[in-house]
N, C-alpha and C. Protein backbone atom coordinates (compact mmCIF):
# COMPACT_ATOMS: atom_id res chain seq x y z
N UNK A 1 -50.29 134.08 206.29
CA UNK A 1 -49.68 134.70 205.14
C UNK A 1 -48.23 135.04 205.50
N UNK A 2 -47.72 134.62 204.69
CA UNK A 2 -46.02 135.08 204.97
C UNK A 2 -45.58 136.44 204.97
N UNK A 3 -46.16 137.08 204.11
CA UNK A 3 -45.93 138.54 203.95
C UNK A 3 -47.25 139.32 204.50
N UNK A 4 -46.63 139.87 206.07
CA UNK A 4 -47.33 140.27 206.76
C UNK A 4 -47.92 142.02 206.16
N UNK A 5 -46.79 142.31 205.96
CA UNK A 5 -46.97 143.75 204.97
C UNK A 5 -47.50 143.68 203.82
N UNK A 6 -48.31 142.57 203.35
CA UNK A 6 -49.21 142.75 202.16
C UNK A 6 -50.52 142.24 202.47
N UNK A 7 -50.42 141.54 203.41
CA UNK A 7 -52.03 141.50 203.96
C UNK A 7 -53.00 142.65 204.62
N UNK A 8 -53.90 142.22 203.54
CA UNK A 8 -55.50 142.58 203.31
C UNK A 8 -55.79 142.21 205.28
N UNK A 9 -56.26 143.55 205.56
CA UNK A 9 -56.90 143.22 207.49
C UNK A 9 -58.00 143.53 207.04
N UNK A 10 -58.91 143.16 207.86
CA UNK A 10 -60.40 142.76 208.28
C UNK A 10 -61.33 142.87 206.59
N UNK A 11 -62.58 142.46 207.60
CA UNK A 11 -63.48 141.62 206.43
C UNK A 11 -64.24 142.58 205.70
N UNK A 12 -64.59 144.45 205.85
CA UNK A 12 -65.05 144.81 204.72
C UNK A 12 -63.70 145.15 203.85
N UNK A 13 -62.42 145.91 204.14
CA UNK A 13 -61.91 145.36 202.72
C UNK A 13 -62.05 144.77 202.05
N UNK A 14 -61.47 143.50 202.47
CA UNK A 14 -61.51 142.19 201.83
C UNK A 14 -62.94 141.93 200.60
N UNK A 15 -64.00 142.17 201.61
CA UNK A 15 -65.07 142.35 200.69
C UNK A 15 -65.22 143.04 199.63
N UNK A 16 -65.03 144.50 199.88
CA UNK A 16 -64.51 145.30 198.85
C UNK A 16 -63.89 145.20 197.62
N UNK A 17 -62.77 144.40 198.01
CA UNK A 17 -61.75 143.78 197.01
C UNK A 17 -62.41 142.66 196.17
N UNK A 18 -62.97 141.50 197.28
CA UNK A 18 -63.69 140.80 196.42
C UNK A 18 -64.93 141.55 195.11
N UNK A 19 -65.53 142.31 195.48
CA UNK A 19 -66.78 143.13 194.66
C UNK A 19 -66.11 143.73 193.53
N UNK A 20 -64.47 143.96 193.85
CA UNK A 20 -63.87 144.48 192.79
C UNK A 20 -63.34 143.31 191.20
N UNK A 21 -63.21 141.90 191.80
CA UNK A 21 -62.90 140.94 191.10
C UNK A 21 -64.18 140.54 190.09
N UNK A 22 -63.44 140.02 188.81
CA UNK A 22 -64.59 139.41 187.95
C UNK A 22 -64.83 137.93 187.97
N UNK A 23 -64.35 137.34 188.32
CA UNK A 23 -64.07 136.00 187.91
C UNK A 23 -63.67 134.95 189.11
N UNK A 24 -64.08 134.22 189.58
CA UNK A 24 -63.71 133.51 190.98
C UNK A 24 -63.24 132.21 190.62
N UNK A 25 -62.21 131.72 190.74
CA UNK A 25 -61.62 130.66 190.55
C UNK A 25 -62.05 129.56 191.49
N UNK A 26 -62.46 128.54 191.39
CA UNK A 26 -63.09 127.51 192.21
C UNK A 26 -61.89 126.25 192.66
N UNK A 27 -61.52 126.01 193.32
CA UNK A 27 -60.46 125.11 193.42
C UNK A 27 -61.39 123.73 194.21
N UNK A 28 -61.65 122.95 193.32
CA UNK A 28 -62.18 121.30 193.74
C UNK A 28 -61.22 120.11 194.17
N UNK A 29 -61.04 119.43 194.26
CA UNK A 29 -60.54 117.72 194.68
C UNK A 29 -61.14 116.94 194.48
N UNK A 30 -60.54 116.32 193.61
CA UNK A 30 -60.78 114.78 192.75
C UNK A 30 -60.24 113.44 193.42
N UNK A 31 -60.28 113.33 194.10
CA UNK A 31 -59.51 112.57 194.88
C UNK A 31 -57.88 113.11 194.90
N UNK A 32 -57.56 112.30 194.15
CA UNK A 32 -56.03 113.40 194.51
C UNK A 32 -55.43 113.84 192.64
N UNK A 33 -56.61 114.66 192.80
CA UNK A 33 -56.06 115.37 191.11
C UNK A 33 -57.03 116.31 191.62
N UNK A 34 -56.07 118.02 191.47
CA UNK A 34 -56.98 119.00 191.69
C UNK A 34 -57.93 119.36 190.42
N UNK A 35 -58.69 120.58 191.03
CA UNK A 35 -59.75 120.67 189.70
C UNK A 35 -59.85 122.12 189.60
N UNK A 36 -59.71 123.51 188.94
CA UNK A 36 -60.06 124.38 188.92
C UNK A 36 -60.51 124.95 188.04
N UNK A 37 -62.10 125.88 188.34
CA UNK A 37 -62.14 126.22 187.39
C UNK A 37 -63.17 127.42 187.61
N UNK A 38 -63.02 128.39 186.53
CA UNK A 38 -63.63 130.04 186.80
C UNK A 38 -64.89 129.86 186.85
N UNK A 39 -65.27 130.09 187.96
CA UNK A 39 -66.78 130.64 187.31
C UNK A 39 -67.41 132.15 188.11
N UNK A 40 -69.07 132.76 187.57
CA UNK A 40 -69.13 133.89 187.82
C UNK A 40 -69.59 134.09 189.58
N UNK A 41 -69.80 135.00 189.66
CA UNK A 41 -69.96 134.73 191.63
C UNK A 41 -70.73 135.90 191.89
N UNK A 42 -71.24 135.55 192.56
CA UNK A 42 -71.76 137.40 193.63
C UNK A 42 -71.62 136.58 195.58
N UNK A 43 -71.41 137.69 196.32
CA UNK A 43 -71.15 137.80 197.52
C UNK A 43 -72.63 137.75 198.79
N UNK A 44 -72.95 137.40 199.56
CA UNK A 44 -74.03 138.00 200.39
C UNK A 44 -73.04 138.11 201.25
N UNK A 45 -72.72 139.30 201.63
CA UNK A 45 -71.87 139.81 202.36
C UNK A 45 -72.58 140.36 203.72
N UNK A 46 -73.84 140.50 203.86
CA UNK A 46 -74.63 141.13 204.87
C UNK A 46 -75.37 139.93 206.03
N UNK A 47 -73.82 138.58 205.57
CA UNK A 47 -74.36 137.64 207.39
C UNK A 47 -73.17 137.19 207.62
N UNK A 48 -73.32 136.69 208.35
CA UNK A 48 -72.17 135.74 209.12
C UNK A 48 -72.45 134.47 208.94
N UNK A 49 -71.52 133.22 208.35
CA UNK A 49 -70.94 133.27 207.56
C UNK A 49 -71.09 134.06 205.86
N UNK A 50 -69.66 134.17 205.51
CA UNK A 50 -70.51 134.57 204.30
C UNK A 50 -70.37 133.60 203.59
N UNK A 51 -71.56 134.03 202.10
CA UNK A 51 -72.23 132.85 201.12
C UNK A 51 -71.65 133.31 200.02
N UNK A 52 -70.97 133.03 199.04
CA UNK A 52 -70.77 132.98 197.91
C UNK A 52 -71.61 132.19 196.99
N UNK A 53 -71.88 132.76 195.87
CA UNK A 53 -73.20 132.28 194.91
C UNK A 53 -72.58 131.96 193.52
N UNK A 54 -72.75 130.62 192.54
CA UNK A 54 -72.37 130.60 191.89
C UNK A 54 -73.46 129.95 190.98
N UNK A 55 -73.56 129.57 189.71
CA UNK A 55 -74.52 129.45 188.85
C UNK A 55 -73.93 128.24 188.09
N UNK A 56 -74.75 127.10 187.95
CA UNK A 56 -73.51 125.86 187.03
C UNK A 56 -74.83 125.51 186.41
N UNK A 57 -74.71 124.06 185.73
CA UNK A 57 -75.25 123.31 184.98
C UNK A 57 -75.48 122.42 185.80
N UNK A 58 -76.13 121.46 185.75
CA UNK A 58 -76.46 119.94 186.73
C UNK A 58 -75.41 119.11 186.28
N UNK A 59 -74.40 118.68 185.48
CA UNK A 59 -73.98 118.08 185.32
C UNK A 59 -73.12 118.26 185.01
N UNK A 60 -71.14 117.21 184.51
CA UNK A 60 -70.16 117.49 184.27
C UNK A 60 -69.19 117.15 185.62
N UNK A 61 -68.16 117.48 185.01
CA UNK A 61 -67.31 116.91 186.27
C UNK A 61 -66.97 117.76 187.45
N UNK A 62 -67.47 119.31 187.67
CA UNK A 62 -67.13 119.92 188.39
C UNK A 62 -68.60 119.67 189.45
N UNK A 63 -69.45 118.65 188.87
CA UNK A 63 -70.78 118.27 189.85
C UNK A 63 -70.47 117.30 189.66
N UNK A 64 -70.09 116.61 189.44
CA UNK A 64 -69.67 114.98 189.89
C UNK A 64 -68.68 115.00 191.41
N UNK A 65 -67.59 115.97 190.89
CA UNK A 65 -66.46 116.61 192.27
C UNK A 65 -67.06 116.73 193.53
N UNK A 66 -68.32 117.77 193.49
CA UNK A 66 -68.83 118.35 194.33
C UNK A 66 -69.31 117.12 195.08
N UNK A 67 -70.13 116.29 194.23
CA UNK A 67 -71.29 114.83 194.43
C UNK A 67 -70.00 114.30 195.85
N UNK A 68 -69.13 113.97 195.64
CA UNK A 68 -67.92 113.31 196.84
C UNK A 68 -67.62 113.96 197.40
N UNK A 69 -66.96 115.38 197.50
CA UNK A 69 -66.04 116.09 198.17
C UNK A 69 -66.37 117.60 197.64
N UNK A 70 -67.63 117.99 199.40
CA UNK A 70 -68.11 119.18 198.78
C UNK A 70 -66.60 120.39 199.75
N UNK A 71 -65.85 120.09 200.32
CA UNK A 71 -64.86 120.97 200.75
C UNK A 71 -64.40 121.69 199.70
N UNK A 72 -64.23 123.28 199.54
CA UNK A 72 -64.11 123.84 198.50
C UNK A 72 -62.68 125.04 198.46
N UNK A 73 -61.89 125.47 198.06
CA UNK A 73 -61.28 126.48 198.15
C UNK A 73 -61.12 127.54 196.56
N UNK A 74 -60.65 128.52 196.56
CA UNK A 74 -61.42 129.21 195.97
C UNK A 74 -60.30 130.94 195.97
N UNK A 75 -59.91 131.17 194.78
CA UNK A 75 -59.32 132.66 194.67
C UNK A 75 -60.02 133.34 193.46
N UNK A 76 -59.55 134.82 193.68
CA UNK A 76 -60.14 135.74 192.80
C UNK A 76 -59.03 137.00 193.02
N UNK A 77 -58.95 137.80 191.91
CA UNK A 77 -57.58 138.58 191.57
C UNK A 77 -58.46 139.75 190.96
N UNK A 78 -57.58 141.09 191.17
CA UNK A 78 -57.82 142.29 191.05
C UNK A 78 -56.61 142.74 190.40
N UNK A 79 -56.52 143.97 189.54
CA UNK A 79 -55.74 145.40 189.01
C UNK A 79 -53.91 144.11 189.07
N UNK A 80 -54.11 143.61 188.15
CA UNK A 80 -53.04 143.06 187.98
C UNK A 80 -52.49 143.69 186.94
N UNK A 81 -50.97 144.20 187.03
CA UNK A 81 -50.04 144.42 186.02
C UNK A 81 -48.71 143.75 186.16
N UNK A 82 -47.84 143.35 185.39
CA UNK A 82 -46.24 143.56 185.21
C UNK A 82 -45.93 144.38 185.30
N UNK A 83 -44.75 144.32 186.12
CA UNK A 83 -43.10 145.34 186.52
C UNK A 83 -42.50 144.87 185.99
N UNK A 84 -41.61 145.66 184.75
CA UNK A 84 -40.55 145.16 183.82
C UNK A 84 -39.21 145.22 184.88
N UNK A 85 -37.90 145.18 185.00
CA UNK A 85 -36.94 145.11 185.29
C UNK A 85 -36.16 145.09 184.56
N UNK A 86 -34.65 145.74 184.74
CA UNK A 86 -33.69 145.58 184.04
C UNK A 86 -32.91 144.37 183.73
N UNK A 87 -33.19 143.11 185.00
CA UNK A 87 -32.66 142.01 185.21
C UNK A 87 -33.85 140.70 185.07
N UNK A 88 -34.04 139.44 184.79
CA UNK A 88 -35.33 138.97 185.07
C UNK A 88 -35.89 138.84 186.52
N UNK A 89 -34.85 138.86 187.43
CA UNK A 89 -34.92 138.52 188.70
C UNK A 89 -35.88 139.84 189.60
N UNK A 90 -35.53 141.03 188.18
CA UNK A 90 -35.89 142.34 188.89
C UNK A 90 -37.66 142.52 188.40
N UNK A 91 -38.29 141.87 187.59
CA UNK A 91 -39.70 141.78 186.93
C UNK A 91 -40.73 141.15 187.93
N UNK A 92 -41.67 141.52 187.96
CA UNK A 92 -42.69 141.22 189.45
C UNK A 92 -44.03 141.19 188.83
N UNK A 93 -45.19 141.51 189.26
CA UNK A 93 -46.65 141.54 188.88
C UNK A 93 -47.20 141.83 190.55
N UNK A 94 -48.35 142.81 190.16
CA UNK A 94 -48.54 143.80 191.05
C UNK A 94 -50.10 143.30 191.14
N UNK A 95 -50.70 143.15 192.30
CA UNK A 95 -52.29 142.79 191.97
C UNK A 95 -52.86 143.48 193.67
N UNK A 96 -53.74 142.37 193.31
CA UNK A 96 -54.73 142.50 194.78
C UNK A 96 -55.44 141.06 194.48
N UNK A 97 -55.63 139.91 195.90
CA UNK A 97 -56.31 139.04 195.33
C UNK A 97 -56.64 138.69 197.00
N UNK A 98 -58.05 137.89 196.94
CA UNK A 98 -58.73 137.23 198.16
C UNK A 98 -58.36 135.65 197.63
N UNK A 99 -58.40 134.58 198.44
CA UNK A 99 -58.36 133.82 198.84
C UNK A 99 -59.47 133.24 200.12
N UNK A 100 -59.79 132.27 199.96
CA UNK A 100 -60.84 131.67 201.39
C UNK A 100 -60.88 129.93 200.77
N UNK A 101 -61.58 129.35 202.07
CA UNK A 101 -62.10 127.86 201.76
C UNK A 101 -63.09 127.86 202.42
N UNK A 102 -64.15 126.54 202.16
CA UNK A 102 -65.45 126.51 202.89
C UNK A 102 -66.25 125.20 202.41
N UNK A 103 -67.22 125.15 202.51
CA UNK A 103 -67.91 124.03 201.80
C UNK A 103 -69.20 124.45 200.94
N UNK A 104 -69.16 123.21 200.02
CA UNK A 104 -70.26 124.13 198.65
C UNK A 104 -71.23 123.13 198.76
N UNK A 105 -72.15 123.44 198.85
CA UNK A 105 -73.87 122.87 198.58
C UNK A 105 -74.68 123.42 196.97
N UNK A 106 -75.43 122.66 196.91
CA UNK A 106 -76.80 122.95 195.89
C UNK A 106 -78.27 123.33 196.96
N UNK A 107 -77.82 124.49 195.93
CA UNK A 107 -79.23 125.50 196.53
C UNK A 107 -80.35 124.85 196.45
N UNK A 108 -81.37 124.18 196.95
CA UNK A 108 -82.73 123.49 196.29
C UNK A 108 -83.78 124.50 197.13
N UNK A 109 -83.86 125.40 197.75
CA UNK A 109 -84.78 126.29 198.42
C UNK A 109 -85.12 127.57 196.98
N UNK A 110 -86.16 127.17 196.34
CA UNK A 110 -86.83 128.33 195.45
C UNK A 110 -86.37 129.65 195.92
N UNK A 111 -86.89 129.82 196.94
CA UNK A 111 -86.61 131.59 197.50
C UNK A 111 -85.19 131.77 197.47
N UNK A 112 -83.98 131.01 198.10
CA UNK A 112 -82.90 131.43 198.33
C UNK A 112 -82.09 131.41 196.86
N UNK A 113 -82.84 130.50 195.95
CA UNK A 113 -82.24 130.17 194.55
C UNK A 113 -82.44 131.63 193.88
N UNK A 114 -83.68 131.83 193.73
CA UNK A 114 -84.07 133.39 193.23
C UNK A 114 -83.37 134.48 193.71
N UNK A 115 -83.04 134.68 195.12
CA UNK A 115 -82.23 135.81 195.51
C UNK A 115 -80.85 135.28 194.68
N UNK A 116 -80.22 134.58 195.09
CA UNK A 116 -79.00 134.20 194.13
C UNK A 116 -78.81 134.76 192.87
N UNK A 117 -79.51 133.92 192.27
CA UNK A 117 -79.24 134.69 190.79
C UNK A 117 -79.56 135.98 190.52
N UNK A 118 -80.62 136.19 191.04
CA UNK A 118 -80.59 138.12 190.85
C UNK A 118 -79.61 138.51 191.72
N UNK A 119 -78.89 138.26 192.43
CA UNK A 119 -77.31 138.79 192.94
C UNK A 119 -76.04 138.85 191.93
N UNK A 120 -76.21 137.43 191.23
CA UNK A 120 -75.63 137.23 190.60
C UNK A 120 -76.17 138.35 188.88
N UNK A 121 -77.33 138.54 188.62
CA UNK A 121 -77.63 139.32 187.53
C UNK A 121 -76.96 140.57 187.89
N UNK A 122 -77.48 141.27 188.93
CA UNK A 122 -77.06 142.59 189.33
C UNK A 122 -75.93 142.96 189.37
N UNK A 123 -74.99 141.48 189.78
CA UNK A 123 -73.28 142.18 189.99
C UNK A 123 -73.10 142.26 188.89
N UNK A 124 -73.64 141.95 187.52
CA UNK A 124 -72.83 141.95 186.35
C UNK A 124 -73.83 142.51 185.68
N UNK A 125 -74.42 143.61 186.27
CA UNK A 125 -75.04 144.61 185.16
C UNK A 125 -76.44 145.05 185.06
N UNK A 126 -77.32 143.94 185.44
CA UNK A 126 -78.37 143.57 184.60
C UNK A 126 -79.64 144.88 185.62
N UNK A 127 -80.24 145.61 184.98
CA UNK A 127 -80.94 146.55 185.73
C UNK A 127 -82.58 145.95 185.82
N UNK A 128 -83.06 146.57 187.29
CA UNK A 128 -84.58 145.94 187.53
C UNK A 128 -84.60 144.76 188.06
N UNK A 129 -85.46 143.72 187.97
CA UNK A 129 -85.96 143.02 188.54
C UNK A 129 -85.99 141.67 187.02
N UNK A 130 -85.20 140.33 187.72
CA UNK A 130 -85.39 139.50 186.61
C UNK A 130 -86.63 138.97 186.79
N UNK A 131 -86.72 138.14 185.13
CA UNK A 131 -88.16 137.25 185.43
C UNK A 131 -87.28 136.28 184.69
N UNK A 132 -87.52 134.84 185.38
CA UNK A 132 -86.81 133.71 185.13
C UNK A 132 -88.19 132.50 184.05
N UNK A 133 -87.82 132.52 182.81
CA UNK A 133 -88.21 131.14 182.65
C UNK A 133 -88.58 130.24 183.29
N UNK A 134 -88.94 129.78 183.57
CA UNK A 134 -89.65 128.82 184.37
C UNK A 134 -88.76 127.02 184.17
N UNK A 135 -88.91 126.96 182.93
CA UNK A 135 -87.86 125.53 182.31
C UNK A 135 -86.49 126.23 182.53
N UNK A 136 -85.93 126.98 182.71
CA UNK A 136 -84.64 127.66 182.83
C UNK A 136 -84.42 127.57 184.08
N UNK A 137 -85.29 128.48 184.87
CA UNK A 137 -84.88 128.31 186.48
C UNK A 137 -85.26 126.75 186.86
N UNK A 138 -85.50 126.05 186.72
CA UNK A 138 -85.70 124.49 186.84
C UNK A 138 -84.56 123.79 186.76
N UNK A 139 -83.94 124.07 185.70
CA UNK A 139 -82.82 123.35 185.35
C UNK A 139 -81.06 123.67 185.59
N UNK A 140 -81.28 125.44 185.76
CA UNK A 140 -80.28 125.63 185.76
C UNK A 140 -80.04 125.21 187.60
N UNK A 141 -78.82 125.34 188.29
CA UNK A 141 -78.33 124.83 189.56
C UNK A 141 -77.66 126.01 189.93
N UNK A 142 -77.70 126.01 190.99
CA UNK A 142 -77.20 127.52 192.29
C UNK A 142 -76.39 126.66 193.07
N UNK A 143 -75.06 127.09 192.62
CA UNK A 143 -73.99 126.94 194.30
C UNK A 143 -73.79 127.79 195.31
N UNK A 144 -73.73 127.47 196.68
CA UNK A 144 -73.60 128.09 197.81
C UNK A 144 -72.10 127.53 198.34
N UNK A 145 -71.34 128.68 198.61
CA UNK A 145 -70.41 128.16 199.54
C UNK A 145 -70.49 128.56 200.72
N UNK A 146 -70.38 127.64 201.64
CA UNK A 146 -70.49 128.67 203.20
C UNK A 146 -69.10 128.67 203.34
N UNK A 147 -68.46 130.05 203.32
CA UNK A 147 -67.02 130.46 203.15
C UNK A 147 -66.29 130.49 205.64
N UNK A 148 -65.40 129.17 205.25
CA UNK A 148 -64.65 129.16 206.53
C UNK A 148 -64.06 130.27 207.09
N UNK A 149 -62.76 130.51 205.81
CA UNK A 149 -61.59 131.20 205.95
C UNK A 149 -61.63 132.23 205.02
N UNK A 150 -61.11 133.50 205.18
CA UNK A 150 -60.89 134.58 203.67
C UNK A 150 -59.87 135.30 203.69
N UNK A 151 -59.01 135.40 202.98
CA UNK A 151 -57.51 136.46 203.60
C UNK A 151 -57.54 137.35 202.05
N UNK A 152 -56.76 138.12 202.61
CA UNK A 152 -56.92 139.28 201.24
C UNK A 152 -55.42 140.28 201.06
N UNK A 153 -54.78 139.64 200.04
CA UNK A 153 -53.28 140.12 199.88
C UNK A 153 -53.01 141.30 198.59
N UNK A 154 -52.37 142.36 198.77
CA UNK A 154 -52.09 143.39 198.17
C UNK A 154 -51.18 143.68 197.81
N UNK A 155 -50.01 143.48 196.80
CA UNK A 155 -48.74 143.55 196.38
C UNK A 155 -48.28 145.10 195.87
N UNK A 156 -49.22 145.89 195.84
CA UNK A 156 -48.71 147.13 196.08
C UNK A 156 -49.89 148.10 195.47
């Protein structure tokens, strides 16, 4: 990171910060046309490496991507505002955001699929214990990233 004075040190911040984000930006490769695109996430933050969990459809081009080139990178952003300035040069935007890369798989293990998505239910609300459809959990698909790298930058 270039700006040593805005980096995010060690990995429960970072985590922290991540738990604070809604939305995880997925950054793919198409051969040489990038691909990005939001989707929802929860963390297992309690191993080494960590796993990021994501929830897709079986099909489309962001699983076609994956099908060739499962190398993945990947941001997510926090408490973002604008700083007006008197000058344009003087106007900024103020956040908090993680960054990492890693590689993404399809979950096909029942048990680890189920913890997933109830990770994924829980970070976004959902109270108790789910019960999954049966044709639903069948069809729908669980991404795993096993996350390499993670840095975590703070602009003020």
């Amino acid at each position: 990171m270039r700006r040593k004075d805005r980096e995010i040190i060690g990995r429960e911040p970072i985590l922290a910060l991540l738990e604070r984000c809604q939305v995880l930006r997925l950054g793919l490769c198409d051969a040489d046309r990038p691909y990005v695109v939001p989707m929802l996430f929860a963390a297992k933050a309690d191993r080494e490496p960590l796993y990021i969990y994501m929830h897709s459809a079986a099909e489309g081009r962001k699983m076609d991507i994956i099908s060739k080139n499962n190398r993945v990178c990947f941001e997510a952003d926090h408490a973002y505002r604008t700083v007006n300035g008197q000058t344009p040069c003087e106007w900024s935007g103020v956040y908090q955001s993680v960054m990492g890369e890693g590689t993404i798989h399809i979950v096909t293990d029942e048990a680890e699929k189920t913890e997933a998505l109830n990770a994924l239910m829980g970070r976004y609300g959902f109270e108790g214990t789910p019960r999954y459809d049966p044709d639903a959990f069948r069809t729908v698909t669980v991404l795993r990233v096993t996350v390499d790298s993670l840095t975590g930058k703070s602009t003020g």
